[in-house]
PDB file of N, CA and C in Angstrom:
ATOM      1  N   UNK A   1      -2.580   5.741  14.884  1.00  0.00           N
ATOM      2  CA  UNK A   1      -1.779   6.273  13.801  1.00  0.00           C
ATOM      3  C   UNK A   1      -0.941   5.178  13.138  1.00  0.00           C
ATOM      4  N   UNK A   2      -1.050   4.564  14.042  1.00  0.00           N
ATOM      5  CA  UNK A   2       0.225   3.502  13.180  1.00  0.00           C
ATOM      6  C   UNK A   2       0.154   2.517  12.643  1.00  0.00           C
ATOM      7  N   UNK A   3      -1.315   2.056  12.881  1.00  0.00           N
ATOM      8  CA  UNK A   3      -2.183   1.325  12.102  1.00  0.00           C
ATOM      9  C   UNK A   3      -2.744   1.598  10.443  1.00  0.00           C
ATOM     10  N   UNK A   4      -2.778   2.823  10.859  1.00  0.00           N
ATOM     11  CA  UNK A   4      -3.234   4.018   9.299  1.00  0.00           C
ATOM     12  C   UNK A   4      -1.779   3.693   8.700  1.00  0.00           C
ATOM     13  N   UNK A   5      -0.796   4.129   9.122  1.00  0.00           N
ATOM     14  CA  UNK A   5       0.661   3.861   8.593  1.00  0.00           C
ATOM     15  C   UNK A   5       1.153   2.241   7.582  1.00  0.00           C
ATOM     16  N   UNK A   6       0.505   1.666   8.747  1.00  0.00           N
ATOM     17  CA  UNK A   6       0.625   0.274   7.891  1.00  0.00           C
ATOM     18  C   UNK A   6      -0.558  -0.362   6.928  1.00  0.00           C
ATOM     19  N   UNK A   7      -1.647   0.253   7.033  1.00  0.00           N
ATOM     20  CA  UNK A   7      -2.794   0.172   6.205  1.00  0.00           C
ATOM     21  C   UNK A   7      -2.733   0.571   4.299  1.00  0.00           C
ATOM     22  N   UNK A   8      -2.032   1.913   4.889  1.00  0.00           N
ATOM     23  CA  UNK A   8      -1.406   2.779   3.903  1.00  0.00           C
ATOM     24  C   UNK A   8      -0.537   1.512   3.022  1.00  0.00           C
ATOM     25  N   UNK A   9       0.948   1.340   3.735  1.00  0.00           N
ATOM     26  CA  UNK A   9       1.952   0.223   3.021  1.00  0.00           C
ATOM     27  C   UNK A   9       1.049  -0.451   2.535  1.00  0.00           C
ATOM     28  N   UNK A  10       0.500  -1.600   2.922  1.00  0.00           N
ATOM     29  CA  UNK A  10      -0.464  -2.479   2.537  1.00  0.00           C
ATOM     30  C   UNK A  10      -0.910  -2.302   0.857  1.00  0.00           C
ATOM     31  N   UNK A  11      -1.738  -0.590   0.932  1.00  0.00           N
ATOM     32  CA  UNK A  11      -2.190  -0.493   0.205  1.00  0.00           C
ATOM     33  C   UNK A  11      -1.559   0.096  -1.406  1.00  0.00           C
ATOM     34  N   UNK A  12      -0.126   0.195  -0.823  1.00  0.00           N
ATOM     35  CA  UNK A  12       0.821   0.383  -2.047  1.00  0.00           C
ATOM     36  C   UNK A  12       1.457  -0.464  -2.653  1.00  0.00           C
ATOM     37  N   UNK A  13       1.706  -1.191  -1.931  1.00  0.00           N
ATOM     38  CA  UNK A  13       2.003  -2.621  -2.310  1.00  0.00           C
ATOM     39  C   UNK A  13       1.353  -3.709  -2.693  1.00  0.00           C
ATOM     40  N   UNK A  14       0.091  -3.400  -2.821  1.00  0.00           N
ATOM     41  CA  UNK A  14      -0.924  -3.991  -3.597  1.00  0.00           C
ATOM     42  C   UNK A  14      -1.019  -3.432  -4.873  1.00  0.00           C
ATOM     43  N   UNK A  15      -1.039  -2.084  -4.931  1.00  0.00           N
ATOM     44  CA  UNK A  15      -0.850  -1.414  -5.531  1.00  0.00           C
ATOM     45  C   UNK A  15       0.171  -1.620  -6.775  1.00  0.00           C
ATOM     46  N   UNK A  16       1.579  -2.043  -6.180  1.00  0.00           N
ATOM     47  CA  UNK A  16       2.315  -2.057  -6.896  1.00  0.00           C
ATOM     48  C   UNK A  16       2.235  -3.581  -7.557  1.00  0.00           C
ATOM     49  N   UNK A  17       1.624  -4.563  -7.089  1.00  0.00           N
ATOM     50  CA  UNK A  17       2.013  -5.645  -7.398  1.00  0.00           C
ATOM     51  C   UNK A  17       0.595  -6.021  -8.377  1.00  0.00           C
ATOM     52  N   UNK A  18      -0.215  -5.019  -8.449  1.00  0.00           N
ATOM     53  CA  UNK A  18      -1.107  -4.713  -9.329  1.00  0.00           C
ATOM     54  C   UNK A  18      -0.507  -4.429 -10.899  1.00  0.00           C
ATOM     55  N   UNK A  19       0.204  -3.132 -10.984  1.00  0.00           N
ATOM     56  CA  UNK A  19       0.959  -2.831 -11.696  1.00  0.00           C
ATOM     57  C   UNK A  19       1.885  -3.759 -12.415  1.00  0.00           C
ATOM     58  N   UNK A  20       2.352  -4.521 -11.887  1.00  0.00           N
ATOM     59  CA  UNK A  20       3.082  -5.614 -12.604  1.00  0.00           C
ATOM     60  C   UNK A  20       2.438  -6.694 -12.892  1.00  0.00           C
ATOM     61  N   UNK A  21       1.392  -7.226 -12.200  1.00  0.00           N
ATOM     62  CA  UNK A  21       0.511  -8.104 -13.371  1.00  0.00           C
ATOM     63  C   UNK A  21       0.073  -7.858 -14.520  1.00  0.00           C
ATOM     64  N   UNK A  22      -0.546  -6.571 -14.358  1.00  0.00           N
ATOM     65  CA  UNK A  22      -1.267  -5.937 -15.587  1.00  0.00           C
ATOM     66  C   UNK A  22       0.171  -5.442 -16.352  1.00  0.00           C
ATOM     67  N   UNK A  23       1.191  -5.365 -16.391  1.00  0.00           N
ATOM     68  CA  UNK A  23       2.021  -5.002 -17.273  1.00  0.00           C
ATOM     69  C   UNK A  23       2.578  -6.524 -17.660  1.00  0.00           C
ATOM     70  N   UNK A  24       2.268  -7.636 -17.220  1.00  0.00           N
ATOM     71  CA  UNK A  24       2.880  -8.508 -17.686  1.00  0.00           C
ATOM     72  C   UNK A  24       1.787  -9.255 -18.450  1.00  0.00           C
ATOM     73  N   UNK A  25       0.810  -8.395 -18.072  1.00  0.00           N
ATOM     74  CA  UNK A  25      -0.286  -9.473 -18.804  1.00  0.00           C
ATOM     75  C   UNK A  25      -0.459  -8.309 -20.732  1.00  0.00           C
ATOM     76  N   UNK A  26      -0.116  -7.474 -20.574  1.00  0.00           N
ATOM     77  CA  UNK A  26      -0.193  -6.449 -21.700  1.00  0.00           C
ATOM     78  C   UNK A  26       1.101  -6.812 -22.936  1.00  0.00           C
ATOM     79  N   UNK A  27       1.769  -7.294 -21.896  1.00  0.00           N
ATOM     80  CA  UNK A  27       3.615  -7.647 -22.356  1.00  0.00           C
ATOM     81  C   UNK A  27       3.452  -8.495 -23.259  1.00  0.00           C
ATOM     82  N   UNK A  28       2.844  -9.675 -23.107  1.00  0.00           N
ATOM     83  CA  UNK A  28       2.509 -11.048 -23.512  1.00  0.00           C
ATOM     84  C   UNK A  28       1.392 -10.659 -24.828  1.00  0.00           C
ATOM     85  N   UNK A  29       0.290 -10.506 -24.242  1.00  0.00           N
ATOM     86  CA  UNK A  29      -1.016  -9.889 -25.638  1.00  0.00           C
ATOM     87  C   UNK A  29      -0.243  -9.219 -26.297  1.00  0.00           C
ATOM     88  N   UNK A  30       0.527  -8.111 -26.019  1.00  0.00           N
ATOM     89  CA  UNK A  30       0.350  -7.209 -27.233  1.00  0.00           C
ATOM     90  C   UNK A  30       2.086  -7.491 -28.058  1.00  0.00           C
ATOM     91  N   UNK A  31       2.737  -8.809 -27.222  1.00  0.00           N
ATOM     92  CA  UNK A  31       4.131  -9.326 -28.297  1.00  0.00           C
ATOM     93  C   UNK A  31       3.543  -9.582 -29.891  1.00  0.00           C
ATOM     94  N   UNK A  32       4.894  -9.068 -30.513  1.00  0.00           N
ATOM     95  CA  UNK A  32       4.217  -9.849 -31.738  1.00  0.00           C
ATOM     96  C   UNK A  32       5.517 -11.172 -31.590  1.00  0.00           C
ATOM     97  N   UNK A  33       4.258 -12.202 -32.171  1.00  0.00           N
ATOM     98  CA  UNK A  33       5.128 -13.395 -32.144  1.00  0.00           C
ATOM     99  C   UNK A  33       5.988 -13.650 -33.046  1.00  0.00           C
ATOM    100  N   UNK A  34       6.818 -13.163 -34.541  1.00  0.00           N
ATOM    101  CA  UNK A  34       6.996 -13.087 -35.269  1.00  0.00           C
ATOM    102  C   UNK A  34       8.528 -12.543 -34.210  1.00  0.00           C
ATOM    103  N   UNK A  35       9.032 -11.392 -34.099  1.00  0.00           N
ATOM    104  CA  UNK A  35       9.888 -11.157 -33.468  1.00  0.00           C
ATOM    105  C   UNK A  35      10.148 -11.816 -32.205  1.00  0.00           C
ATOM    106  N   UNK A  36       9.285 -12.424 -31.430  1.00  0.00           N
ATOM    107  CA  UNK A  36       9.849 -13.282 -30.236  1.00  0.00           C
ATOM    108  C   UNK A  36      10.212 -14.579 -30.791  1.00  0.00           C
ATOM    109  N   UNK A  37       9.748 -14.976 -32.268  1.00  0.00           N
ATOM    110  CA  UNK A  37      10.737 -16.031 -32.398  1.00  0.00           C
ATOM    111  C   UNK A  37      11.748 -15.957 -33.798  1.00  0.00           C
ATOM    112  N   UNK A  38      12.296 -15.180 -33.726  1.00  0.00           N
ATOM    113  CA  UNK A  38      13.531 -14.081 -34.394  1.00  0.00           C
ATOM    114  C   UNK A  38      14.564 -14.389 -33.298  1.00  0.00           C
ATOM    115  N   UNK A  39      13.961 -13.776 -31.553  1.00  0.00           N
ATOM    116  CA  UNK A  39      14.723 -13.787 -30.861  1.00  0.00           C
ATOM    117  C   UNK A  39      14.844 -14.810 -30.485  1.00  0.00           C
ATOM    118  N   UNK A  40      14.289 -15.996 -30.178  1.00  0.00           N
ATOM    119  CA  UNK A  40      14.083 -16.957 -29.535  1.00  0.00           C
ATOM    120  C   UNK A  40      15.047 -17.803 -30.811  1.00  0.00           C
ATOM    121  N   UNK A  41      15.456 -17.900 -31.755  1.00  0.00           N
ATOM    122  CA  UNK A  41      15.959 -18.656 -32.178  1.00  0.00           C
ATOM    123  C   UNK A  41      17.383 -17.800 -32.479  1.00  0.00           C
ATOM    124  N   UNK A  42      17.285 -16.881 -31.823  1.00  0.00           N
ATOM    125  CA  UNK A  42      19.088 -16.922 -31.942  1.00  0.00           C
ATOM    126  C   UNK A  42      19.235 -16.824 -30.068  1.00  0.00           C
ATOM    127  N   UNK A  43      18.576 -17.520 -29.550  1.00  0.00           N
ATOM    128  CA  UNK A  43      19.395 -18.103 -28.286  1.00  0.00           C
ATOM    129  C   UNK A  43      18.283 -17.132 -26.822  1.00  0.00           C
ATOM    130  N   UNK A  44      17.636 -16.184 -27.238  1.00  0.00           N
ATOM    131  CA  UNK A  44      17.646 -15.540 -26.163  1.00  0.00           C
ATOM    132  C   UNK A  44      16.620 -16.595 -25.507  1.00  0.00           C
ATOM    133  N   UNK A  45      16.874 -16.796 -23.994  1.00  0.00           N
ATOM    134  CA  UNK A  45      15.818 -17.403 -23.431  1.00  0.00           C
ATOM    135  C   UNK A  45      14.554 -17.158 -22.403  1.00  0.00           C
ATOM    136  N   UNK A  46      14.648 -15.459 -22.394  1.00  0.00           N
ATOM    137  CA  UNK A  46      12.833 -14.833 -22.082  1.00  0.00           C
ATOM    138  C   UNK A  46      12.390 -14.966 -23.457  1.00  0.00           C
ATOM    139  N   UNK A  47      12.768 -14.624 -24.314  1.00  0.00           N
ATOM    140  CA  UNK A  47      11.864 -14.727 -25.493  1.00  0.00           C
ATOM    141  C   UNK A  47      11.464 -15.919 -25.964  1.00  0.00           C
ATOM    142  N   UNK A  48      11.828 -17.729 -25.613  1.00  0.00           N
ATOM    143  CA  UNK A  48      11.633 -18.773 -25.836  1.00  0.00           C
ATOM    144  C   UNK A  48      10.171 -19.050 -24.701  1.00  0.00           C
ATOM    145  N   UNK A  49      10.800 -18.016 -23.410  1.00  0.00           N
ATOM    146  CA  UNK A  49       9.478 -18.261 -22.389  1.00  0.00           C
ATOM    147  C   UNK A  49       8.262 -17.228 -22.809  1.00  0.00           C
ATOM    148  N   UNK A  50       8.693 -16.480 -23.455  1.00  0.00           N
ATOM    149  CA  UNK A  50       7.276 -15.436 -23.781  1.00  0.00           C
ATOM    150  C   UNK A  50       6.508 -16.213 -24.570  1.00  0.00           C
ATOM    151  N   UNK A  51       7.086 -16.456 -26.070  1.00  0.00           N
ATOM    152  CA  UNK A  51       6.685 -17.025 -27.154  1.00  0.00           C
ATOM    153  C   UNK A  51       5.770 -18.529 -26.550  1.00  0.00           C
ATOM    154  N   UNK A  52       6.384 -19.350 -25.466  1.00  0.00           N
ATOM    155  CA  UNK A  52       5.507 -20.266 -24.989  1.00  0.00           C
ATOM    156  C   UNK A  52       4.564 -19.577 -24.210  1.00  0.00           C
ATOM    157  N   UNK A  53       4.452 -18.704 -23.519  1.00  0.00           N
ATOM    158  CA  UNK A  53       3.002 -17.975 -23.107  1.00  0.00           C
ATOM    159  C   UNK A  53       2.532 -17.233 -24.070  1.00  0.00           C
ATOM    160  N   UNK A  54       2.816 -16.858 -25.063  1.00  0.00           N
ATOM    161  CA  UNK A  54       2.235 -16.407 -26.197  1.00  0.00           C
ATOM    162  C   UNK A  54       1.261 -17.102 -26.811  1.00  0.00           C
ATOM    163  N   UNK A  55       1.825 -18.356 -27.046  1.00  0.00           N
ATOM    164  CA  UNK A  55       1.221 -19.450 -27.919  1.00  0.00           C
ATOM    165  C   UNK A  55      -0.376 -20.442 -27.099  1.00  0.00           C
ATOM    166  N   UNK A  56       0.403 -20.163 -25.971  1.00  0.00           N
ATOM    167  CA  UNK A  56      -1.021 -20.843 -25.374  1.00  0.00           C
ATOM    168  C   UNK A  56      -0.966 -19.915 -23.655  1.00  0.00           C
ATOM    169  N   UNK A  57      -1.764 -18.652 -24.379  1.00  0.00           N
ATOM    170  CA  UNK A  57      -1.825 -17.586 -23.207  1.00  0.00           C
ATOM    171  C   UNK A  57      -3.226 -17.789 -21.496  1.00  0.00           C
ATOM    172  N   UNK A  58      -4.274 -19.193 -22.122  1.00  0.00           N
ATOM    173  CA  UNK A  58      -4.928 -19.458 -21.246  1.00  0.00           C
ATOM    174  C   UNK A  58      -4.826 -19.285 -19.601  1.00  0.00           C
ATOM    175  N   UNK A  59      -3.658 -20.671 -19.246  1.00  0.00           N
ATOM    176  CA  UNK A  59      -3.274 -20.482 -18.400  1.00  0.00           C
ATOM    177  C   UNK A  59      -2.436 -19.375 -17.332  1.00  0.00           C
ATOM    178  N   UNK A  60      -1.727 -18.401 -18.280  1.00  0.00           N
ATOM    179  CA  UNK A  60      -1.403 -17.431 -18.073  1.00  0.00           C
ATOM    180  C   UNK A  60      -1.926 -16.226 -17.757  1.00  0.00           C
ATOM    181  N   UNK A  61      -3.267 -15.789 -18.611  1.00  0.00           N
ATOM    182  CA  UNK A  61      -4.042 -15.074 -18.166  1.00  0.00           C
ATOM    183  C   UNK A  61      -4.677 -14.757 -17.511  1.00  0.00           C
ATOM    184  N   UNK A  62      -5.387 -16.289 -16.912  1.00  0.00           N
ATOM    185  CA  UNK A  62      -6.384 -16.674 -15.713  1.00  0.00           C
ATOM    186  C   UNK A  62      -5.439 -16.312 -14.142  1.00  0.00           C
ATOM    187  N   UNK A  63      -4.125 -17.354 -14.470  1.00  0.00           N
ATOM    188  CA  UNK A  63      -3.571 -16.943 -13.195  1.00  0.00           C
ATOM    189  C   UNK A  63      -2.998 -15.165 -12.936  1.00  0.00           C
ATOM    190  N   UNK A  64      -3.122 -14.022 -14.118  1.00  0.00           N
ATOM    191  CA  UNK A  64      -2.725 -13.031 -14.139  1.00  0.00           C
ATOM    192  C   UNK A  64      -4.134 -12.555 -13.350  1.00  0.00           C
ATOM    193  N   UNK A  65      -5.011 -12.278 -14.135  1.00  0.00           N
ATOM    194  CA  UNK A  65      -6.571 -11.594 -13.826  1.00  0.00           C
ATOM    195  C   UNK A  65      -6.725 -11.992 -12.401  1.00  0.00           C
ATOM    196  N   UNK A  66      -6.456 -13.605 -11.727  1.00  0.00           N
ATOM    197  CA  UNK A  66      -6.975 -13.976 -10.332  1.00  0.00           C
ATOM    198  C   UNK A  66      -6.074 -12.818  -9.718  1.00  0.00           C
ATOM    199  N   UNK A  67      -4.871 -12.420  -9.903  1.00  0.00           N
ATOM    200  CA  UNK A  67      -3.813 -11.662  -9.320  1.00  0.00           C
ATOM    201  C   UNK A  67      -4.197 -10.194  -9.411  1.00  0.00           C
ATOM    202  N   UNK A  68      -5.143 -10.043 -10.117  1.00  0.00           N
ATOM    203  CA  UNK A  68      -5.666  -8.661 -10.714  1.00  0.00           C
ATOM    204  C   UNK A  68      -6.411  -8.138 -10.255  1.00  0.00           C
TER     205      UNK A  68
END
């Protein structure tokens, strides 16, 4: 039983950490870049880091999908 118990965790927490790749990989594609650098130039600094994964999303994607 308690093996099933922790099999289970395992499998939610994959689960969940599923969920947040794919929402970070959706986050990024579907920014418009036009408003991240609106924000990015009055100071905010996730939107200076989006807009640089925006701009060259390669590396970002690959390491998202391997996570996927």
């Amino acid at each position: 039983m308690g093996q099933y118990l922790l099999d289970f965790a395992f499998l939610i927490l994959l689960l969940i950490a599923n969920g947040f790749l794919s929402m970070a990989e959706m986050a990024i594609v579907s920014s418009r870049r036009p408003r991240l650098q609106t924000l990015a130039d009055d100071g905010k600094p996730g939107a200076a880091r989006a807009l640089a994964l925006a701009e060259e999303p390669g590396d970002f994607l690959s390491t998202v999908q391997i996570g996927i």
